[in-house]
C-alpha atoms as a PDB file:
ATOM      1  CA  UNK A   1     -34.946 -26.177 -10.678  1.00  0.00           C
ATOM      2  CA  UNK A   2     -33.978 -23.719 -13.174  1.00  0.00           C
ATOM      3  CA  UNK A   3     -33.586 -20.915 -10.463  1.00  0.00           C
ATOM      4  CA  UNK A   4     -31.146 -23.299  -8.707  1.00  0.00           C
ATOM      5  CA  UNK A   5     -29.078 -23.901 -11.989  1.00  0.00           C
ATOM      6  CA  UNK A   6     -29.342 -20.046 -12.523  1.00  0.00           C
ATOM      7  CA  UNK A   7     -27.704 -19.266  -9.273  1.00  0.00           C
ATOM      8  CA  UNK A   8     -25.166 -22.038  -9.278  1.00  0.00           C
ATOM      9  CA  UNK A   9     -23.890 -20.984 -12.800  1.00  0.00           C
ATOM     10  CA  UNK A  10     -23.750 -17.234 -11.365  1.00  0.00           C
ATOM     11  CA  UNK A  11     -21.657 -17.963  -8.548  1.00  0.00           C
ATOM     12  CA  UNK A  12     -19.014 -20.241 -10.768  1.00  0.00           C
ATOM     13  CA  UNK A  13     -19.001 -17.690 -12.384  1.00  0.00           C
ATOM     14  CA  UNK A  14     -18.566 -15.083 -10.264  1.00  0.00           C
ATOM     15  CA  UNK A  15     -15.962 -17.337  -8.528  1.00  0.00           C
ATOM     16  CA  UNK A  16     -14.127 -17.175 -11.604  1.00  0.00           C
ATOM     17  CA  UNK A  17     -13.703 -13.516 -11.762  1.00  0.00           C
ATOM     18  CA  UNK A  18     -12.623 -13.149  -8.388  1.00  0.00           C
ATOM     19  CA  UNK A  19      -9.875 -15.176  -8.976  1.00  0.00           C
ATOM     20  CA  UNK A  20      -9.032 -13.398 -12.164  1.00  0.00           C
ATOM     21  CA  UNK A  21      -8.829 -10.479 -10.317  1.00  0.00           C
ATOM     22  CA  UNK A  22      -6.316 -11.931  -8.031  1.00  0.00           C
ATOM     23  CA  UNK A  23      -3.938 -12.624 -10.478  1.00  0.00           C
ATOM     24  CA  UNK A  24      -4.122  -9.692 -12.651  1.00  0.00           C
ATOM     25  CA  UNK A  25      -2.451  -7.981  -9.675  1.00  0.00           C
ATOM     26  CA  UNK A  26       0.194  -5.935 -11.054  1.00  0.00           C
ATOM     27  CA  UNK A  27       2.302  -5.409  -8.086  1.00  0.00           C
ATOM     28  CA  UNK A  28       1.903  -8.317  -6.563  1.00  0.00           C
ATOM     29  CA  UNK A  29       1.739 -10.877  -9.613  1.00  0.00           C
ATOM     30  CA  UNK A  30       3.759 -14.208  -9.909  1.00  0.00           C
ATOM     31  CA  UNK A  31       7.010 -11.742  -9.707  1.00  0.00           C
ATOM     32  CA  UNK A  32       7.460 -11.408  -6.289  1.00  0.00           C
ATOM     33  CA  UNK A  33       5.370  -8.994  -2.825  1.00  0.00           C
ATOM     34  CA  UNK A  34       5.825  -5.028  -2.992  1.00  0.00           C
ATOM     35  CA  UNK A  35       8.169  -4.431  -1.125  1.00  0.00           C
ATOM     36  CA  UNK A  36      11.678  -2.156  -0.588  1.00  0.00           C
ATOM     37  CA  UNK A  37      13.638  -0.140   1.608  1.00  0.00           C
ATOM     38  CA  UNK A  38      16.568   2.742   1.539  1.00  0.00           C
ATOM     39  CA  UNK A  39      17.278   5.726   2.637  1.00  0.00           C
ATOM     40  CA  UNK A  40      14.984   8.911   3.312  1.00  0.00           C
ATOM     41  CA  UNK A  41      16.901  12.474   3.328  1.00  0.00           C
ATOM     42  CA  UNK A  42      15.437  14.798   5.161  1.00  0.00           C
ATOM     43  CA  UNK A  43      16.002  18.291   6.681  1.00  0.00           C
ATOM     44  CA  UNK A  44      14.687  19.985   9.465  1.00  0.00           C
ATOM     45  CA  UNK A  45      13.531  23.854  10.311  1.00  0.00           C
ATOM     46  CA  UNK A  46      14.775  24.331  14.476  1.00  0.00           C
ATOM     47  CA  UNK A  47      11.432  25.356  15.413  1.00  0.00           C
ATOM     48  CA  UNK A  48       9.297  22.408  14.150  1.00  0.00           C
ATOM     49  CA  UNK A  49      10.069  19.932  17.149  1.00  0.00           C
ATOM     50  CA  UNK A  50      10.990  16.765  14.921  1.00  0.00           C
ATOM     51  CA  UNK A  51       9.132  17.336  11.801  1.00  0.00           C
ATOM     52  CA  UNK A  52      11.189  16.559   8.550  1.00  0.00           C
ATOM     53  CA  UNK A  53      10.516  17.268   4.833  1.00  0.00           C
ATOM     54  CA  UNK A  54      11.594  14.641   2.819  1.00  0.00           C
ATOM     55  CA  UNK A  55      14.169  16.091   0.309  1.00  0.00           C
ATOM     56  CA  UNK A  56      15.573  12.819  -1.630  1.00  0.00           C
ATOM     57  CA  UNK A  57      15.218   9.116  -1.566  1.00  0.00           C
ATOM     58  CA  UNK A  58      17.161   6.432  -2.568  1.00  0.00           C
ATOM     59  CA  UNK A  59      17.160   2.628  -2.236  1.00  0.00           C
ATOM     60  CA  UNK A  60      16.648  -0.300  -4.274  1.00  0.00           C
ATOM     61  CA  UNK A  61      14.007   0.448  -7.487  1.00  0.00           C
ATOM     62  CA  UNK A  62      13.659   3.290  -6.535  1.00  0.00           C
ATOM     63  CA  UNK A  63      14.432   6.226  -9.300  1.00  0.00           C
ATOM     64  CA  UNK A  64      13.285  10.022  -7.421  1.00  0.00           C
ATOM     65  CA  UNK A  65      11.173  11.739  -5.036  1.00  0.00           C
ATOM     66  CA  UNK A  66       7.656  13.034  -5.960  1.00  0.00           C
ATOM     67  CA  UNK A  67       7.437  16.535  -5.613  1.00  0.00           C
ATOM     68  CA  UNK A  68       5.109  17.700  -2.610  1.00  0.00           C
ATOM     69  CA  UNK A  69       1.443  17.748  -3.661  1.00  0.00           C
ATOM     70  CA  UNK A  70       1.963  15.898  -6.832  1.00  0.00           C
ATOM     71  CA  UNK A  71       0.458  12.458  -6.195  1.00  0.00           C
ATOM     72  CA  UNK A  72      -2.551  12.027  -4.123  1.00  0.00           C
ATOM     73  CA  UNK A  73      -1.694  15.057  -2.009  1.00  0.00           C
ATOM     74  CA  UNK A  74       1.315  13.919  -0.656  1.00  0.00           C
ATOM     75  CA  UNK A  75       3.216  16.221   2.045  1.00  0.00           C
ATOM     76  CA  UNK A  76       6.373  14.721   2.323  1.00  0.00           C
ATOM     77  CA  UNK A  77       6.522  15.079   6.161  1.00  0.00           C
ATOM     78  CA  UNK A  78       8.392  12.782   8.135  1.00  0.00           C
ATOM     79  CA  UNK A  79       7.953  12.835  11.958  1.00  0.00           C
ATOM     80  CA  UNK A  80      10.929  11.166  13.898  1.00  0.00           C
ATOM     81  CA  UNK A  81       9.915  10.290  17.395  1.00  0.00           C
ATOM     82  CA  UNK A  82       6.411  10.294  16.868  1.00  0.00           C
ATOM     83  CA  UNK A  83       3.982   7.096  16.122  1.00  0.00           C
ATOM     84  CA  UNK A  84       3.105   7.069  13.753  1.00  0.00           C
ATOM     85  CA  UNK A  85       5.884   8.598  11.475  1.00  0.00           C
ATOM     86  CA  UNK A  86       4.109   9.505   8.328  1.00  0.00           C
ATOM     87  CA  UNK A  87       0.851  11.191   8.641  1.00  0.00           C
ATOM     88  CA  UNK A  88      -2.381  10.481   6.076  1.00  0.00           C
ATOM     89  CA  UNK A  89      -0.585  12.279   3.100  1.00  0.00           C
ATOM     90  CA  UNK A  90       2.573  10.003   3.142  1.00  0.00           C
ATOM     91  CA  UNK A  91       5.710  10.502   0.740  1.00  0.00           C
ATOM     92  CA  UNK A  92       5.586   9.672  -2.637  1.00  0.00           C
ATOM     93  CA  UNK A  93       8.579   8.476  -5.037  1.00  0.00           C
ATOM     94  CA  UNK A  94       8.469   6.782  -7.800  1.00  0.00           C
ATOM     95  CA  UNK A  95       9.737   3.185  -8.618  1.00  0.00           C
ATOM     96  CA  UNK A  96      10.336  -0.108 -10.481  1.00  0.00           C
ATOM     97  CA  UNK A  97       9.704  -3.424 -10.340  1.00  0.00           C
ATOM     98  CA  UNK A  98       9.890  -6.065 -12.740  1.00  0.00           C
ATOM     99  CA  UNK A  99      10.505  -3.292 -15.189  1.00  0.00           C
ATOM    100  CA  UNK A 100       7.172  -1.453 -14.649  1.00  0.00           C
ATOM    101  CA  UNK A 101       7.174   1.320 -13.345  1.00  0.00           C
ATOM    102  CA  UNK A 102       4.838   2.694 -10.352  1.00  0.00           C
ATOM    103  CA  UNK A 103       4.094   6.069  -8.640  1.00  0.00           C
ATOM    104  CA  UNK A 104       3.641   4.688  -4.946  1.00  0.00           C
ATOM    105  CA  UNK A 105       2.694   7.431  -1.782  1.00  0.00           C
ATOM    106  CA  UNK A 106       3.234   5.851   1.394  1.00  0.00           C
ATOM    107  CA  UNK A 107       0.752   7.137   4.461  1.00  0.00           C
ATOM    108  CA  UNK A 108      -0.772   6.398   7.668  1.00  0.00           C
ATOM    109  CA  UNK A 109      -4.479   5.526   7.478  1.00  0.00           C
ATOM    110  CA  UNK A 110      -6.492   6.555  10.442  1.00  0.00           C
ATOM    111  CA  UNK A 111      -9.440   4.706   9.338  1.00  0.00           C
ATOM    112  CA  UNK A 112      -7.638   1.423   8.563  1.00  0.00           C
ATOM    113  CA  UNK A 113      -5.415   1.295  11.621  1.00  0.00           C
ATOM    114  CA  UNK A 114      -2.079   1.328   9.624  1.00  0.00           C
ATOM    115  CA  UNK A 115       0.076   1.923   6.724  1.00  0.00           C
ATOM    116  CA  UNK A 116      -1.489   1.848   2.967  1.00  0.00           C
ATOM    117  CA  UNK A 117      -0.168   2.618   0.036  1.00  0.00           C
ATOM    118  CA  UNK A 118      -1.227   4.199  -3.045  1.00  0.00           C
ATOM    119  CA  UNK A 119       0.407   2.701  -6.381  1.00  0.00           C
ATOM    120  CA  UNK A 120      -0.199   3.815  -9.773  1.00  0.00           C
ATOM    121  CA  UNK A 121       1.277   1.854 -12.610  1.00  0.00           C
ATOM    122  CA  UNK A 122       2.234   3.508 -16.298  1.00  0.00           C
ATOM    123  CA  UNK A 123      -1.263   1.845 -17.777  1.00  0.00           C
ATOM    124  CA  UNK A 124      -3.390   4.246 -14.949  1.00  0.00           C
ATOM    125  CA  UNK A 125      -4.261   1.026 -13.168  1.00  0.00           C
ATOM    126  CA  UNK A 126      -4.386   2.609  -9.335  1.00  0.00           C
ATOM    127  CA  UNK A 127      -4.679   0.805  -5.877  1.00  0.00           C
ATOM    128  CA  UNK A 128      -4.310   0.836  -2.521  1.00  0.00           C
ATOM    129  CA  UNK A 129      -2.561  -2.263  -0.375  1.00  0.00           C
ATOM    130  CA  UNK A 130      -1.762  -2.308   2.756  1.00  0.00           C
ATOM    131  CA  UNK A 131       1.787  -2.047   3.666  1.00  0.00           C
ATOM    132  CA  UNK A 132       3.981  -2.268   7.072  1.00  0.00           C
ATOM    133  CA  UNK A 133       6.591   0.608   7.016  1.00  0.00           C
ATOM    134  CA  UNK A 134       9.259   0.937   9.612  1.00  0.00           C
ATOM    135  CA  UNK A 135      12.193   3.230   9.780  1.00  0.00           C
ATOM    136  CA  UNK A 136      15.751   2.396  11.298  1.00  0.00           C
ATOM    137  CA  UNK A 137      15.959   5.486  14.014  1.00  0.00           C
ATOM    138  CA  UNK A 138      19.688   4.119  15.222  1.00  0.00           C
ATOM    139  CA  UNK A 139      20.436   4.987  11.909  1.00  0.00           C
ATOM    140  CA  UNK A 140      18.871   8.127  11.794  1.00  0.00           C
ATOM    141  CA  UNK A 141      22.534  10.658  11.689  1.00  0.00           C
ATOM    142  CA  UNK A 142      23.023  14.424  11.123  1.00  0.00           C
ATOM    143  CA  UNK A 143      24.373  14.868   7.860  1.00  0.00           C
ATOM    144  CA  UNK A 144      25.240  18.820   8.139  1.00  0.00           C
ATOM    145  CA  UNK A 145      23.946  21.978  10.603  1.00  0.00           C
ATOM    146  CA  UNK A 146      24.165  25.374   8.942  1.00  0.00           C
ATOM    147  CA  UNK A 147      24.800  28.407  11.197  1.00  0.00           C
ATOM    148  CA  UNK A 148      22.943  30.506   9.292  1.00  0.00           C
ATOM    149  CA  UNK A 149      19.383  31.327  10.515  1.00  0.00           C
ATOM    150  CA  UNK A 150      17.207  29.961  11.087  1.00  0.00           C
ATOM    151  CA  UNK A 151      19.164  26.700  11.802  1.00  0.00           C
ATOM    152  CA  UNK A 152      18.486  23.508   9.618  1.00  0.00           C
ATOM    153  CA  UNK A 153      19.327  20.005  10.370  1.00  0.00           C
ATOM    154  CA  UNK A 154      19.634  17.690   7.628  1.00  0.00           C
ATOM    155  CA  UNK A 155      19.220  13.610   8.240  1.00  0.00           C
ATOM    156  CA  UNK A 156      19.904  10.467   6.933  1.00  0.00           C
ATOM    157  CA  UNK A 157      17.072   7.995   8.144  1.00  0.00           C
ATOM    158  CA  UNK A 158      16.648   4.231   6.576  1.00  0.00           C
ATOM    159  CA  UNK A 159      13.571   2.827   5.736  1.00  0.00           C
ATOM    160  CA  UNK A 160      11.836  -0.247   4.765  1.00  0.00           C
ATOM    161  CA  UNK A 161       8.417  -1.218   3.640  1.00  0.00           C
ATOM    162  CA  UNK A 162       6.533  -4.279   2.412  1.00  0.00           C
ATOM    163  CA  UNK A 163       3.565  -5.427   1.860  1.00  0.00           C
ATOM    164  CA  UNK A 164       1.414  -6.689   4.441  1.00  0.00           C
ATOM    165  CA  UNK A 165      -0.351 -10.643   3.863  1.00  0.00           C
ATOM    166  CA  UNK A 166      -3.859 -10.176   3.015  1.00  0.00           C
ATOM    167  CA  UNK A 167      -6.265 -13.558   3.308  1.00  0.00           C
ATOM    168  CA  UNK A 168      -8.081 -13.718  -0.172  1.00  0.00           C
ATOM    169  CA  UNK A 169     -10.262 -16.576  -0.177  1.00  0.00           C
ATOM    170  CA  UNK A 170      -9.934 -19.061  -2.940  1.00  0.00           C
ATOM    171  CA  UNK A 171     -12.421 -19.463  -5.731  1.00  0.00           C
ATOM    172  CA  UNK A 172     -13.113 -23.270  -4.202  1.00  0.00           C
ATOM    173  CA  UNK A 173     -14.465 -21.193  -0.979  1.00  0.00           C
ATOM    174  CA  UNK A 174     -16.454 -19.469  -3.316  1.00  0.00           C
ATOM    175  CA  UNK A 175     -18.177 -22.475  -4.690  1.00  0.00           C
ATOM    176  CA  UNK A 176     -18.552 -24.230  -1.195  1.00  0.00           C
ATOM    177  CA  UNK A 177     -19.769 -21.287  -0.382  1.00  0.00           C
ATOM    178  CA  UNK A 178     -22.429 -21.544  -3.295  1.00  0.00           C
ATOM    179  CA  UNK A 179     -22.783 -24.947  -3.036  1.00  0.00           C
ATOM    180  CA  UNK A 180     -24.708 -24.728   1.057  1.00  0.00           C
ATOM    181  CA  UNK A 181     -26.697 -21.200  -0.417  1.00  0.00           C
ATOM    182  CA  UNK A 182     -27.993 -24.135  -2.906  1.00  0.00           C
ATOM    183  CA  UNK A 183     -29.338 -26.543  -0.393  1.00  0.00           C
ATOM    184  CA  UNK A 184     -30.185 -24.105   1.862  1.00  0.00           C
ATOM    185  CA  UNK A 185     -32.552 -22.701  -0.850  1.00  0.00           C
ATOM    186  CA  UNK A 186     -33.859 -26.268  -1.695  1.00  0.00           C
ATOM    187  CA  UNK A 187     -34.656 -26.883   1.793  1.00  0.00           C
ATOM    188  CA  UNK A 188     -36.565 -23.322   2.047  1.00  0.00           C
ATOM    189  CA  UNK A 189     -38.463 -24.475  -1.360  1.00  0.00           C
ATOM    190  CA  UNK A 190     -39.410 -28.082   0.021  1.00  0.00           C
ATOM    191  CA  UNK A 191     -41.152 -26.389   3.123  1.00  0.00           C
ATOM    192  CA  UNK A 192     -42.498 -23.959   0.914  1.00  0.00           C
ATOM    193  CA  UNK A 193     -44.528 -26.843  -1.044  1.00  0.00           C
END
């Protein structure tokens, strides 16, 4: 009997700190999903076939463009007609919301099938959500062509990102959950005897 109580207490309690950890979210806390969109400047060598680097961002919350290499090995690489866009380094900027500010690298995860991103807040707490990321290609314009060589195009593309709905289950599944492993147990015990 005092096994049983043993294991019920552990799992309210463990129940407990799961759902602590589901608020203490930072990014996506009472406030309001992570989420944005805005404008990605880019510019283009002639002989790299729709590869872009990233030169500036801008769009709501967000403040600059992380240098290439400077967050979680980010490239900066944008590739318009290609799916997916971003490739498993991603773009990083950094941004605000709620008045906190993040360091966030958007990329394409092979192993997870889709776009994650990495956010570090200004406290050094770091993780990775998954995201949906689209860009606006009819909006996609030529902002200049130099005739010097070798020939650069420079581009205007809009963006958007948010992130994607995760199922977290409750801390009541939790003690269901507990609650069967309990008579499950018993019923093991009374066989036992």
């Amino acid at each position: 009997m005092r096994f049983a109580i043993s294991i019920a207490s552990a799992l309210l309690a463990f129940s407990t700190v799961v759902a602590h950890a589901d608020t203490s979210n930072p990014v996506t806390g009472a406030g309001g999903g992570f989420s944005g969109s805005g404008i990605l400047y880019t510019s283009s060598l002639s002989n790299q076939g729709g590869s872009y680097t990233i030169t500036d961002i801008a769009g709501t919350g967000v403040i600059s463009l992380i240098a290439a290499g400077a967050y979680r090995g980010n490239d900066n690489l944008l590739y318009l007609g290609r799916t997916p866009p971003l490739d498993g380094n991603g773009f990083a900027f950094n941004d605000v919301i709620e008045n906190t500010g993040y360091q966030v690298d958007l990329f394409y995860s092979t192993v997870m099938g889709g776009y994650q991103a990495n956010v570090l807040d200004t406290d050094g707490y770091e993780q990775v959500i998954p995201v949906t990321f689209s860009l606006d290609s009819s909006s996609s314009t030529t902002m200049s062509r130099s005739t010097a060589l070798p020939l650069t195009r420079t581009k205007a593309v809009r963006f958007s990102f948010a992130q994607s709905s995760v199922v977290t289950p409750e801390p009541a599944s939790f003690v269901l959950l507990g609650t069967g492993l309990l008579g499950v147990m018993g019923l093991i015990r009374r066989r036992a005897a």
